[in-house]
C-alpha atoms as a PDB file:
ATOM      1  CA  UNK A   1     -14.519   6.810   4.834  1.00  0.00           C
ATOM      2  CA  UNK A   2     -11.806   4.402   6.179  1.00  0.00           C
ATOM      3  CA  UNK A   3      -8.491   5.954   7.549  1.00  0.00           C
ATOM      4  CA  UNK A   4      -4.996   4.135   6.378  1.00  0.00           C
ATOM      5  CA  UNK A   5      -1.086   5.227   7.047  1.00  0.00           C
ATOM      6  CA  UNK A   6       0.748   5.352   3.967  1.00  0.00           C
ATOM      7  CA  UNK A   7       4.335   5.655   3.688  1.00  0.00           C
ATOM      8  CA  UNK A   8       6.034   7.056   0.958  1.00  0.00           C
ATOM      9  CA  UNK A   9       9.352   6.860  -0.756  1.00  0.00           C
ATOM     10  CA  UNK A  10      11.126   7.270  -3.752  1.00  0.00           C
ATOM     11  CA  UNK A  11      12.737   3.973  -6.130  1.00  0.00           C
ATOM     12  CA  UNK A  12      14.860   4.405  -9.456  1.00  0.00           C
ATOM     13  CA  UNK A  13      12.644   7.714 -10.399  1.00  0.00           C
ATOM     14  CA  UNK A  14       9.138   6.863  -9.520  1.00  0.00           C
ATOM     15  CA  UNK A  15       7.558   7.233  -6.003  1.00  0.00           C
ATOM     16  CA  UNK A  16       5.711   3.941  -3.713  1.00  0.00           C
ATOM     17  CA  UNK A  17       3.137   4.289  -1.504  1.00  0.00           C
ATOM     18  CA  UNK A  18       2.870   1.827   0.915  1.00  0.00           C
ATOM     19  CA  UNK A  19      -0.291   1.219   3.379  1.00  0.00           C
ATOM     20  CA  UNK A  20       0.628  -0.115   7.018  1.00  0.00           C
ATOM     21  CA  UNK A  21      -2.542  -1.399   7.694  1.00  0.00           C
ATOM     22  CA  UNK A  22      -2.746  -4.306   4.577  1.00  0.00           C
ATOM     23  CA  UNK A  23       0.325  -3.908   2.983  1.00  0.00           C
ATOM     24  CA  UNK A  24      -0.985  -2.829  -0.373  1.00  0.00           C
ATOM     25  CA  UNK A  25       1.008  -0.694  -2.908  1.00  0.00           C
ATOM     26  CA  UNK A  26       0.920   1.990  -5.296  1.00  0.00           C
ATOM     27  CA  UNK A  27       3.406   3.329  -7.307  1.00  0.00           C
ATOM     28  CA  UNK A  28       3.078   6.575  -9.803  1.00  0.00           C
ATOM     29  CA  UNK A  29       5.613   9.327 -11.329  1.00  0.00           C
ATOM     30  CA  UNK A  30       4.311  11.662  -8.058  1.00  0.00           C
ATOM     31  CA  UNK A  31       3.827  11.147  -4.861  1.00  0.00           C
ATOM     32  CA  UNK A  32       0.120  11.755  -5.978  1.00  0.00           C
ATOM     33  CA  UNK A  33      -0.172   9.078  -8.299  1.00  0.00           C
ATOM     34  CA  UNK A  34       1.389   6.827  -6.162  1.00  0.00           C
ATOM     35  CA  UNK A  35      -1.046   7.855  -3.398  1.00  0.00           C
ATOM     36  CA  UNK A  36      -4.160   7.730  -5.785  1.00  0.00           C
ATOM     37  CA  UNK A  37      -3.195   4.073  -7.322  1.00  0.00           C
ATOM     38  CA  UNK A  38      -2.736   2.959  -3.978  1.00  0.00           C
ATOM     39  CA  UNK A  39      -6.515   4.127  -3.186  1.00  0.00           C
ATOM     40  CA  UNK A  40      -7.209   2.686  -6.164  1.00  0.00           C
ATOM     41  CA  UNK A  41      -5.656  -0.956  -4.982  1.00  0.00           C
ATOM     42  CA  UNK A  42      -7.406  -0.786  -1.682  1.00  0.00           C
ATOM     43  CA  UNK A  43     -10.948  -0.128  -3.584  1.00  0.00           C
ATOM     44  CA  UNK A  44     -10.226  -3.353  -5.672  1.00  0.00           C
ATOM     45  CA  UNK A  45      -8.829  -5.569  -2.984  1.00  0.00           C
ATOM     46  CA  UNK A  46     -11.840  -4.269  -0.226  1.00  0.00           C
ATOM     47  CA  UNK A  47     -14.473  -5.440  -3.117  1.00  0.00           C
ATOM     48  CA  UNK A  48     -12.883  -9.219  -2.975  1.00  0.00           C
ATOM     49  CA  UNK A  49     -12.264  -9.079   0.992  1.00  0.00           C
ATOM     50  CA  UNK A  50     -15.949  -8.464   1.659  1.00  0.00           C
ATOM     51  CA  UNK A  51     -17.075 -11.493  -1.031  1.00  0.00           C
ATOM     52  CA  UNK A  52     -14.206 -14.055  -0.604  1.00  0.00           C
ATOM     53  CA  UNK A  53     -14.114 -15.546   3.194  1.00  0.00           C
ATOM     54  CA  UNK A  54     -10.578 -17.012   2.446  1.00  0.00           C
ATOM     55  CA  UNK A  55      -8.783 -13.833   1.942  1.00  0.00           C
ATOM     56  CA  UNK A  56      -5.344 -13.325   4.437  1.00  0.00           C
ATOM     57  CA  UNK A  57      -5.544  -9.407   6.344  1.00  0.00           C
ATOM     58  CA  UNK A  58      -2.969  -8.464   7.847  1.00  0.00           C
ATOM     59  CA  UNK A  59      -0.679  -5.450   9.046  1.00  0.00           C
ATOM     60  CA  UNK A  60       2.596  -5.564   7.812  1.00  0.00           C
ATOM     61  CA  UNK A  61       4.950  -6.007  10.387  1.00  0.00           C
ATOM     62  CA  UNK A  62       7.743  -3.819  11.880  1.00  0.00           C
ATOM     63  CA  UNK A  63      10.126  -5.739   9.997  1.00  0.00           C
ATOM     64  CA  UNK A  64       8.483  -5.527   6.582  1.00  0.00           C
ATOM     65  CA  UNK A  65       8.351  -1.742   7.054  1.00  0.00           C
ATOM     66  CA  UNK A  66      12.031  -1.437   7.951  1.00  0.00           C
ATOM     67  CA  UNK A  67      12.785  -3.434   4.656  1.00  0.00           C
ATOM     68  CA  UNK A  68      10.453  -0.972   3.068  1.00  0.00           C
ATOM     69  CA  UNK A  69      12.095   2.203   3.483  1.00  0.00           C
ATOM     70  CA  UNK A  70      15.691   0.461   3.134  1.00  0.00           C
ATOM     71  CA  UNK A  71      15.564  -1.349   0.090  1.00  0.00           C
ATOM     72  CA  UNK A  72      16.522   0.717  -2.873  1.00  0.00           C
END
């Protein structure tokens, strides 16, 4: 089982999650769902990063995260 770092916050009545390690998102009515689409997301985008060789990886940045959790 992989280990990620999610951050979570709340936008206009539903909660993000947001993964620090590829930048991919999830968004539910609960911090659950957000966190369990988000899993979801990083099952479907892991299938096409181990077939495709062309696929950009990447951390987000310090930046991006600070626009993450300001943005609302």
């Amino acid at each position: 089982m992989d280990f990620y770092t999610v951050v979570l916050r709340q936008s206009a009545g539903y909660w993000v999650a947001l993964c620090l390690e590829n930048g991919i998102v999830g968004q539910g009515n609960s911090q659950e769902d957000a966190v369990n689409k988000l899993k979801e997301a990083i099952d479907s985008f892991q299938l096409v990063y181990d077939k495709e060789t062309n696929i950009y990886h990447a951390p987000i940045s310090i930046e991006e995260l600070h626009e993450f959790r300001t943005i609302g």
